[in-house]
Protein backbone atom coordinates (compact mmCIF):
# COMPACT_ATOMS: atom_id res chain seq x y z
CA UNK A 1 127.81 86.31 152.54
CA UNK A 2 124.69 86.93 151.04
CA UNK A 3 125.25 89.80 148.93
CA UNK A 4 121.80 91.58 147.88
CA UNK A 5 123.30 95.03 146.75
CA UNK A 6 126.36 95.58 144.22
CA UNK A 7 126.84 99.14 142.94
CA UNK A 8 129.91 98.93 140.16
CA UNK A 9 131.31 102.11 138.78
CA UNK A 10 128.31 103.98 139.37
CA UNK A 11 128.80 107.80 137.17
CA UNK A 12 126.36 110.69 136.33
CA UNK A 13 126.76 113.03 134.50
CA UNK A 14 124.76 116.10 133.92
CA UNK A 15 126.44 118.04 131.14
CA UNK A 16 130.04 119.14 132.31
CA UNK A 17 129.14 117.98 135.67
CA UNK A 18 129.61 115.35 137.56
CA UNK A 19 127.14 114.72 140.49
CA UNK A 20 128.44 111.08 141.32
CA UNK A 21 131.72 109.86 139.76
CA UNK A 22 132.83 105.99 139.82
CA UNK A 23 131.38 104.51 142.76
CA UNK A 24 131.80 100.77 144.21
CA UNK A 25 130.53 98.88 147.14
CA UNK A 26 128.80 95.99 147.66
CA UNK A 27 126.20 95.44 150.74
CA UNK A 28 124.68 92.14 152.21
CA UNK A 29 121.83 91.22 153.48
CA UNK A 30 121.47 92.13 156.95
CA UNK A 31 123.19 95.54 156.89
CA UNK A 32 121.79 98.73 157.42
CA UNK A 33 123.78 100.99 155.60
CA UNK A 34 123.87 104.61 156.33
CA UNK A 35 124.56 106.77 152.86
CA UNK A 36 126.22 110.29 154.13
CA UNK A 37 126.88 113.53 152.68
CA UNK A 38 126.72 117.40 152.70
CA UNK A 39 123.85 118.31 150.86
CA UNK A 40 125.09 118.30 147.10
CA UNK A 41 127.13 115.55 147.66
CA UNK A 42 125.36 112.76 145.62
CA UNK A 43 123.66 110.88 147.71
CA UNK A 44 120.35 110.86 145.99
CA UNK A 45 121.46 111.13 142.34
CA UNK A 46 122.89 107.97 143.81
CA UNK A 47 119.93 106.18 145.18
CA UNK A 48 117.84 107.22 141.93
CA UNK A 49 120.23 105.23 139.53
CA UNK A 50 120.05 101.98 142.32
CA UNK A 51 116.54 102.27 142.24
CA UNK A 52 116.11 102.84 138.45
CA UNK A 53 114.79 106.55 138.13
CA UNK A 54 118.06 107.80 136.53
CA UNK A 55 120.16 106.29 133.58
CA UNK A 56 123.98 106.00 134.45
CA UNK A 57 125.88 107.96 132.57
CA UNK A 58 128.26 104.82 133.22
CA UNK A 59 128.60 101.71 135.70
CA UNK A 60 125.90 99.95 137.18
CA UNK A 61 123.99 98.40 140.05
CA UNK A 62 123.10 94.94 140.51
CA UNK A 63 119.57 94.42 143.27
CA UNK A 64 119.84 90.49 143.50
CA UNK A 65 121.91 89.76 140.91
CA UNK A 66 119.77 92.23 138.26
CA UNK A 67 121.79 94.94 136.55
CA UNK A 68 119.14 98.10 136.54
CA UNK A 69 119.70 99.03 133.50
CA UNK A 70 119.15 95.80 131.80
CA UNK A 71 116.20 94.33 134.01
CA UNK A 72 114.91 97.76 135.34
CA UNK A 73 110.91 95.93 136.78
CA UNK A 74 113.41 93.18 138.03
CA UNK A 75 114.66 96.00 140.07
CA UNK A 76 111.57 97.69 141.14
CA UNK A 77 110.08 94.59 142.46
CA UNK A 78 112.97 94.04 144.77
CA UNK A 79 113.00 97.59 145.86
CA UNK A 80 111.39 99.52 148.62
CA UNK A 81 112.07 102.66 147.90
CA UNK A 82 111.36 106.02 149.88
CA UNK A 83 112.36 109.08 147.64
CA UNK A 84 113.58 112.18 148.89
CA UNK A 85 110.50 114.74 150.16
CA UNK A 86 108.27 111.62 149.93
CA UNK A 87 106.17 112.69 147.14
CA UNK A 88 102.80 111.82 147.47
CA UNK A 89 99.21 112.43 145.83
CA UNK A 90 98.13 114.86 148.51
CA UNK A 91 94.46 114.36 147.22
CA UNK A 92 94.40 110.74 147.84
CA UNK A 93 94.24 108.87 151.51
CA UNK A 94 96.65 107.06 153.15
CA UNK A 95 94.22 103.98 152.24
CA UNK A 96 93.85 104.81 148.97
CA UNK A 97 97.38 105.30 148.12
CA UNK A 98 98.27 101.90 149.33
CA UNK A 99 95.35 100.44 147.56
CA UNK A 100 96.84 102.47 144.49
CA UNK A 101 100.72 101.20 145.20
CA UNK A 102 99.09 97.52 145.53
CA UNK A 103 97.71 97.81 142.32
CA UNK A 104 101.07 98.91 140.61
CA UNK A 105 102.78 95.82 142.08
CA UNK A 106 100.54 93.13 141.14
CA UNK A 107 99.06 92.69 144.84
CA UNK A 108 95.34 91.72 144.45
CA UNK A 109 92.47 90.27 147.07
CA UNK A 110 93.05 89.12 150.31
CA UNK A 111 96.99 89.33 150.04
CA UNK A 112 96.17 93.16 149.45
CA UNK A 113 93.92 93.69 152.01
CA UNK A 114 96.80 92.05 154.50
CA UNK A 115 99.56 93.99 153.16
CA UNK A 116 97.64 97.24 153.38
CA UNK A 117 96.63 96.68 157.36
CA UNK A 118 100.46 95.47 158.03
CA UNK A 119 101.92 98.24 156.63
CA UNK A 120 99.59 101.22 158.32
CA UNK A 121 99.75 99.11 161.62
CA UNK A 122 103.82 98.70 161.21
CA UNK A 123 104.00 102.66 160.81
CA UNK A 124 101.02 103.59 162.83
CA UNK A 125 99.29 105.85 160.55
CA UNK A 126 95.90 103.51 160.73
CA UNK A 127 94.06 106.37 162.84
CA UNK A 128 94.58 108.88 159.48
CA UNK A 129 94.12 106.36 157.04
CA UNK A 130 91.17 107.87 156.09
CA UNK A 131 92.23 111.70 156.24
CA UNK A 132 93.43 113.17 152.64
CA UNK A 133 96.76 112.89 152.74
CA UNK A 134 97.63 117.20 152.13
CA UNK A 135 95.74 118.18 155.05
CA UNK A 136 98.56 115.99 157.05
CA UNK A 137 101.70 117.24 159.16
CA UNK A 138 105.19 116.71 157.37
CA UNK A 139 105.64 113.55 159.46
CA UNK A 140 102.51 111.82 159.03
CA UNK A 141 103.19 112.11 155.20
CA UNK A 142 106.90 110.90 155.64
CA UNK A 143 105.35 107.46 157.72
CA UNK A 144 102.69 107.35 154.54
CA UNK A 145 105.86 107.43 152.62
CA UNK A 146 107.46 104.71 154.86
CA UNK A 147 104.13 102.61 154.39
CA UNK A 148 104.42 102.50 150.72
CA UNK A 149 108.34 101.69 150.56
CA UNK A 150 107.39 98.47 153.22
CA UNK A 151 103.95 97.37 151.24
CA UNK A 152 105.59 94.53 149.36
CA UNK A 153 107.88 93.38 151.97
CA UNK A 154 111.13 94.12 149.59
CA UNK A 155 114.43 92.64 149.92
CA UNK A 156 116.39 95.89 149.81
CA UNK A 157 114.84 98.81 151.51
CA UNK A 158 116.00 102.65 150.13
CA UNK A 159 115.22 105.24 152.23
CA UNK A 160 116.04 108.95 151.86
CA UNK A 161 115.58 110.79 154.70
CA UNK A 162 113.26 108.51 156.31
CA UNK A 163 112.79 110.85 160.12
CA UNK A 164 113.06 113.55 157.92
CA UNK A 165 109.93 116.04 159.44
CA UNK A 166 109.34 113.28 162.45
CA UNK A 167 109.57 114.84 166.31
CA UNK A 168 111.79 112.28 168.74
CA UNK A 169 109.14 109.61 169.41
CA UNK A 170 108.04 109.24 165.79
CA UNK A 171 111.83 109.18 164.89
CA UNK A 172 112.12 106.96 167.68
CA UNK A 173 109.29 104.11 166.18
CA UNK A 174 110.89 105.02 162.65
CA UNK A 175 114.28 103.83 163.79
CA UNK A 176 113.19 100.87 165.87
CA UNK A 177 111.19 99.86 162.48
CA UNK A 178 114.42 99.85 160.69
CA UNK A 179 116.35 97.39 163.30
CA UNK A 180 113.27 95.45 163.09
CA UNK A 181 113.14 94.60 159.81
CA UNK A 182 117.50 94.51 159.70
CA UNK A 183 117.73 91.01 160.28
CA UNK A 184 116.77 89.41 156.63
CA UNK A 185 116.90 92.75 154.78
CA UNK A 186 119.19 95.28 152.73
CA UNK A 187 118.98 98.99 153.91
CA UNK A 188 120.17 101.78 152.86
CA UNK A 189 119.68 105.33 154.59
CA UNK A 190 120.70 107.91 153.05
CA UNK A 191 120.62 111.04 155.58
CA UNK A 192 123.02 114.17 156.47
CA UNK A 193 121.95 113.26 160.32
CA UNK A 194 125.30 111.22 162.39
CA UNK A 195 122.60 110.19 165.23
CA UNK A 196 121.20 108.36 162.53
CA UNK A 197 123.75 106.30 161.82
CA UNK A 198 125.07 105.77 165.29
CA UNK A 199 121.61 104.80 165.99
CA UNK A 200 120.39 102.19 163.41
CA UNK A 201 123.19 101.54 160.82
CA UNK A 202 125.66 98.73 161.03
CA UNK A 203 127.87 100.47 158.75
CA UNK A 204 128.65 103.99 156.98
CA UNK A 205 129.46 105.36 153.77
CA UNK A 206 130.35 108.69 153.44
CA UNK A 207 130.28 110.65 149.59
CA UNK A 208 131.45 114.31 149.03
CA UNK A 209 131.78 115.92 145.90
CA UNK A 210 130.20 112.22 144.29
CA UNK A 211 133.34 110.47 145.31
CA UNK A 212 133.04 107.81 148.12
CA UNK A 213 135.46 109.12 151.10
CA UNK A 214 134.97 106.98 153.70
CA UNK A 215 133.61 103.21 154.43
CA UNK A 216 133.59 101.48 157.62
CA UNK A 217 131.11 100.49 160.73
CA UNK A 218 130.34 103.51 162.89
CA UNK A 219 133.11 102.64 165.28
CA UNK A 220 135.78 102.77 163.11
CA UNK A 221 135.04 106.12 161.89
CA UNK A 222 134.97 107.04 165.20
CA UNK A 223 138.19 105.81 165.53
CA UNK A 224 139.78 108.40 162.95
CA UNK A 225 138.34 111.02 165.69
CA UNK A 226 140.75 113.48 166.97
CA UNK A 227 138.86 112.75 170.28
CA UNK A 228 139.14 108.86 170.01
CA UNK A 229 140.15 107.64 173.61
CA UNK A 230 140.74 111.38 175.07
CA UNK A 231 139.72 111.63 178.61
CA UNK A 232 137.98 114.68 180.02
CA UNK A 233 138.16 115.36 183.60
CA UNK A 234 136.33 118.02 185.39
CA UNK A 235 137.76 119.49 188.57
CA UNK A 236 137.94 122.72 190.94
CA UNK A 237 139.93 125.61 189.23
CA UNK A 238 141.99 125.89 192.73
CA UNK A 239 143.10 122.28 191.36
CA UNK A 240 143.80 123.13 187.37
CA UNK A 241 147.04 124.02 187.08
CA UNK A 242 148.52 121.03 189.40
CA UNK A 243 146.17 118.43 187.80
CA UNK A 244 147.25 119.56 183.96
CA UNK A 245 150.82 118.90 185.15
CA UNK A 246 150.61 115.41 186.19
CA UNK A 247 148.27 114.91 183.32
CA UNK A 248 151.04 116.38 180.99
CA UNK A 249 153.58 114.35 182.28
CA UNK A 250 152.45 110.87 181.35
CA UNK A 251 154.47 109.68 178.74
CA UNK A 252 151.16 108.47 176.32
CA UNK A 253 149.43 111.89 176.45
CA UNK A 254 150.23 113.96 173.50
CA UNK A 255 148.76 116.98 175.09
CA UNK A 256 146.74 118.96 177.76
CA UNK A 257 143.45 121.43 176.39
CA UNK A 258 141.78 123.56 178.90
CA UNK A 259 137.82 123.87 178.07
CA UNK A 260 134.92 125.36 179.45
CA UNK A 261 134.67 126.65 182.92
CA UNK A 262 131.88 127.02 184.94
CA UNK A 263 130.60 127.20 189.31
CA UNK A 264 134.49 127.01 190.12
CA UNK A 265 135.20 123.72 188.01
CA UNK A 266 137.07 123.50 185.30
CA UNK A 267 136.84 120.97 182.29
CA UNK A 268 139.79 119.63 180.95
CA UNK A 269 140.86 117.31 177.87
CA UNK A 270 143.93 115.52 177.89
CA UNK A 271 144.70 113.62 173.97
CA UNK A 272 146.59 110.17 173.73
CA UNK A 273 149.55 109.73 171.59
CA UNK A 274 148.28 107.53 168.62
CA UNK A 275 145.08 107.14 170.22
CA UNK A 276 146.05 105.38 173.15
CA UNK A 277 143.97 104.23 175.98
CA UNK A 278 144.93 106.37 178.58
CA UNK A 279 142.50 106.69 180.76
CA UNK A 280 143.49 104.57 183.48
CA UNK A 281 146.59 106.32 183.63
CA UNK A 282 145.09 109.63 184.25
CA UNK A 283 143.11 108.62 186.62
CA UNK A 284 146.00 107.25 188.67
CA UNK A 285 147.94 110.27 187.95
CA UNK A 286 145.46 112.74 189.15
CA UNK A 287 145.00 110.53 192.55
CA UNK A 288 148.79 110.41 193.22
CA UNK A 289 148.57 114.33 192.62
CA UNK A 290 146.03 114.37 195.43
CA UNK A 291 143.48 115.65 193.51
CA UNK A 292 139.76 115.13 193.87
CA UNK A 293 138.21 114.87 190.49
CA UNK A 294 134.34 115.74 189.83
CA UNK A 295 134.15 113.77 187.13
CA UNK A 296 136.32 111.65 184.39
CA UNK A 297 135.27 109.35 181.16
CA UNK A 298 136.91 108.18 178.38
CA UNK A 299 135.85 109.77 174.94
CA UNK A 300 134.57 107.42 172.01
CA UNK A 301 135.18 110.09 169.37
CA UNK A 302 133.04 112.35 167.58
CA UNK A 303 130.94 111.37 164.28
CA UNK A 304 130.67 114.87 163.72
CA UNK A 305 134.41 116.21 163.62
CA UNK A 306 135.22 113.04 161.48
CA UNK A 307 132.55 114.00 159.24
CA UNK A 308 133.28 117.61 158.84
CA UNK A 309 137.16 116.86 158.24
CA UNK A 310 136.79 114.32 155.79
CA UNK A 311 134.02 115.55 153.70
CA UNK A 312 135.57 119.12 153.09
CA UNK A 313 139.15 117.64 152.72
CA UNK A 314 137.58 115.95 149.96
């Protein structure tokens, strides 16, 4: 494993409160990591201590084997980072900001000049490069944002919010950017937005109240989904009350819920004991019981409902 990211302990504090409190994981290169949390939960206070912009209160973070409080421009150098809001000098251009950004990290001449056109072309802002950067929409300044994080080429990529502002097919570049660039890189996302994640990250992390909660791949937190492997079917209502019986009667259903109904169908969704695969069985069931089903499919299990129980459980 080549591990890029280390976060040990990680605590602040602001007075009697504690916005993040004693946080551990470790992340290797070629993960994208998705960050979640309600909004208050920590997840930026987080990223600003990785990055370097806050001081721990205690604990630490370690980008390539440099602790950020000891070798804080060790950090920086490694570090693409995207804040949240993507703050920006509005008065500047797209291409002077980058020139500016350049500058800062020590890129000079032709290397510059190459870094600059990679980035705008990567992002696809070169068409407003030119255009001061306040009289731009909320998502042209979020890709400016983008451009700046991704100047240097880093090794670990933070981003808060990156489609933050973005309609679906700027989202849409943002996110195949991000798989992109997965292969040989650390990123971390941190977002309040489950398509997100189910989308572009290999793995989630989920913080409420500054305390990690959760911390697995996408499908496994799926898997603690109430919904994981229910089957909905969808059938006439003349057919409901025969077809919940049969369903109810196989031995690895826990239960039978009745949902929306709508044109003379009925929806219906029938829950596995111990999240079971069941489908096949309710499938046969409902043939035997000489029923003509509309339409069946197995349920992966919601992001959203695992989310919302775990985070105010918390």
């Amino acid at each position: 494993m080549d591990r890029m990211l280390q976060i040990e302990g990680l605590t602040k504090q602001f007075g009697s409160f504690t916005a993040v409190d004693n946080i551990s994981f470790e992340v290797d290169r070629g993960e994208v990591l998705g960050f979640l949390g309600p909004n208050g939960a920590g997840k930026t206070t987080a990223m600003r201590m990785v990055t370097g912009f806050l001081t721990p209160t205690a604990g630490t973070a370690y980008v390539g084997g440099h602790d950020v409080t000891l070798e804080p421009q060790e950090v920086k150098r490694r570090i693409g980072y995207l804040p949240e809001g993507a703050p920006l000098y509005e008065d500047m251009t797209p291409s002077e900001l980058l020139g500016f950004v350049s500058d800062v990290r020590g890129i000079s001449g032709g290397a510059k000049r190459d870094a600059i056109a990679s980035a705008a072309s990567r992002i696809n802002i070169e068409h407003v490069m030119h255009q001061a950067i306040g009289t731009l929409s909320k998502g042209y300044k979020r890709r400016v944002g983008i451009a700046q994080a991704i100047l240097h080429d880093p090794e670990i990529l933070i981003l808060d919010e990156p489609t933050d502002g973005l309609d679906p097919n700027q989202k849409h570049e943002v996110r195949k950017l991000i798989n992109e660039m997965a292969k040989d890189k650390v990123i971390v996302i941190s977002t309040h937005l489950l398509d997100e994640v189910d989308t572009v990250c290999s793995r989630a992390i989920v913080i409420a109240h500054g305390k990690i909660v959760a911390d697995g791949t996408p499908v496994d937190l799926e898997a603690q989904s109430e919904l994981h492997n229910a089957v909905t079917f969808r059938l006439a209502e003349a057919e409901s009350e025969k077809s919940k019986s049969a369903v109810e009667a196989i031995e690895s259903v826990d239960r039978v819920v009745e949902g929306e109904s709508a044109d003379g169908l009925v929806t219906y969704t029938a829950y596995p004991k111990d999240s079971q695969i069941v489908i096949d069985d309710v499938s046969a069931a409902l043939k035997d019981a000489g029923v003509s089903v509309q339409e069946i499919q197995a349920e992966r299990g919601r992001l959203d409902e695992v989310f919302r129980r775990i985070t105010t459980a918390a």
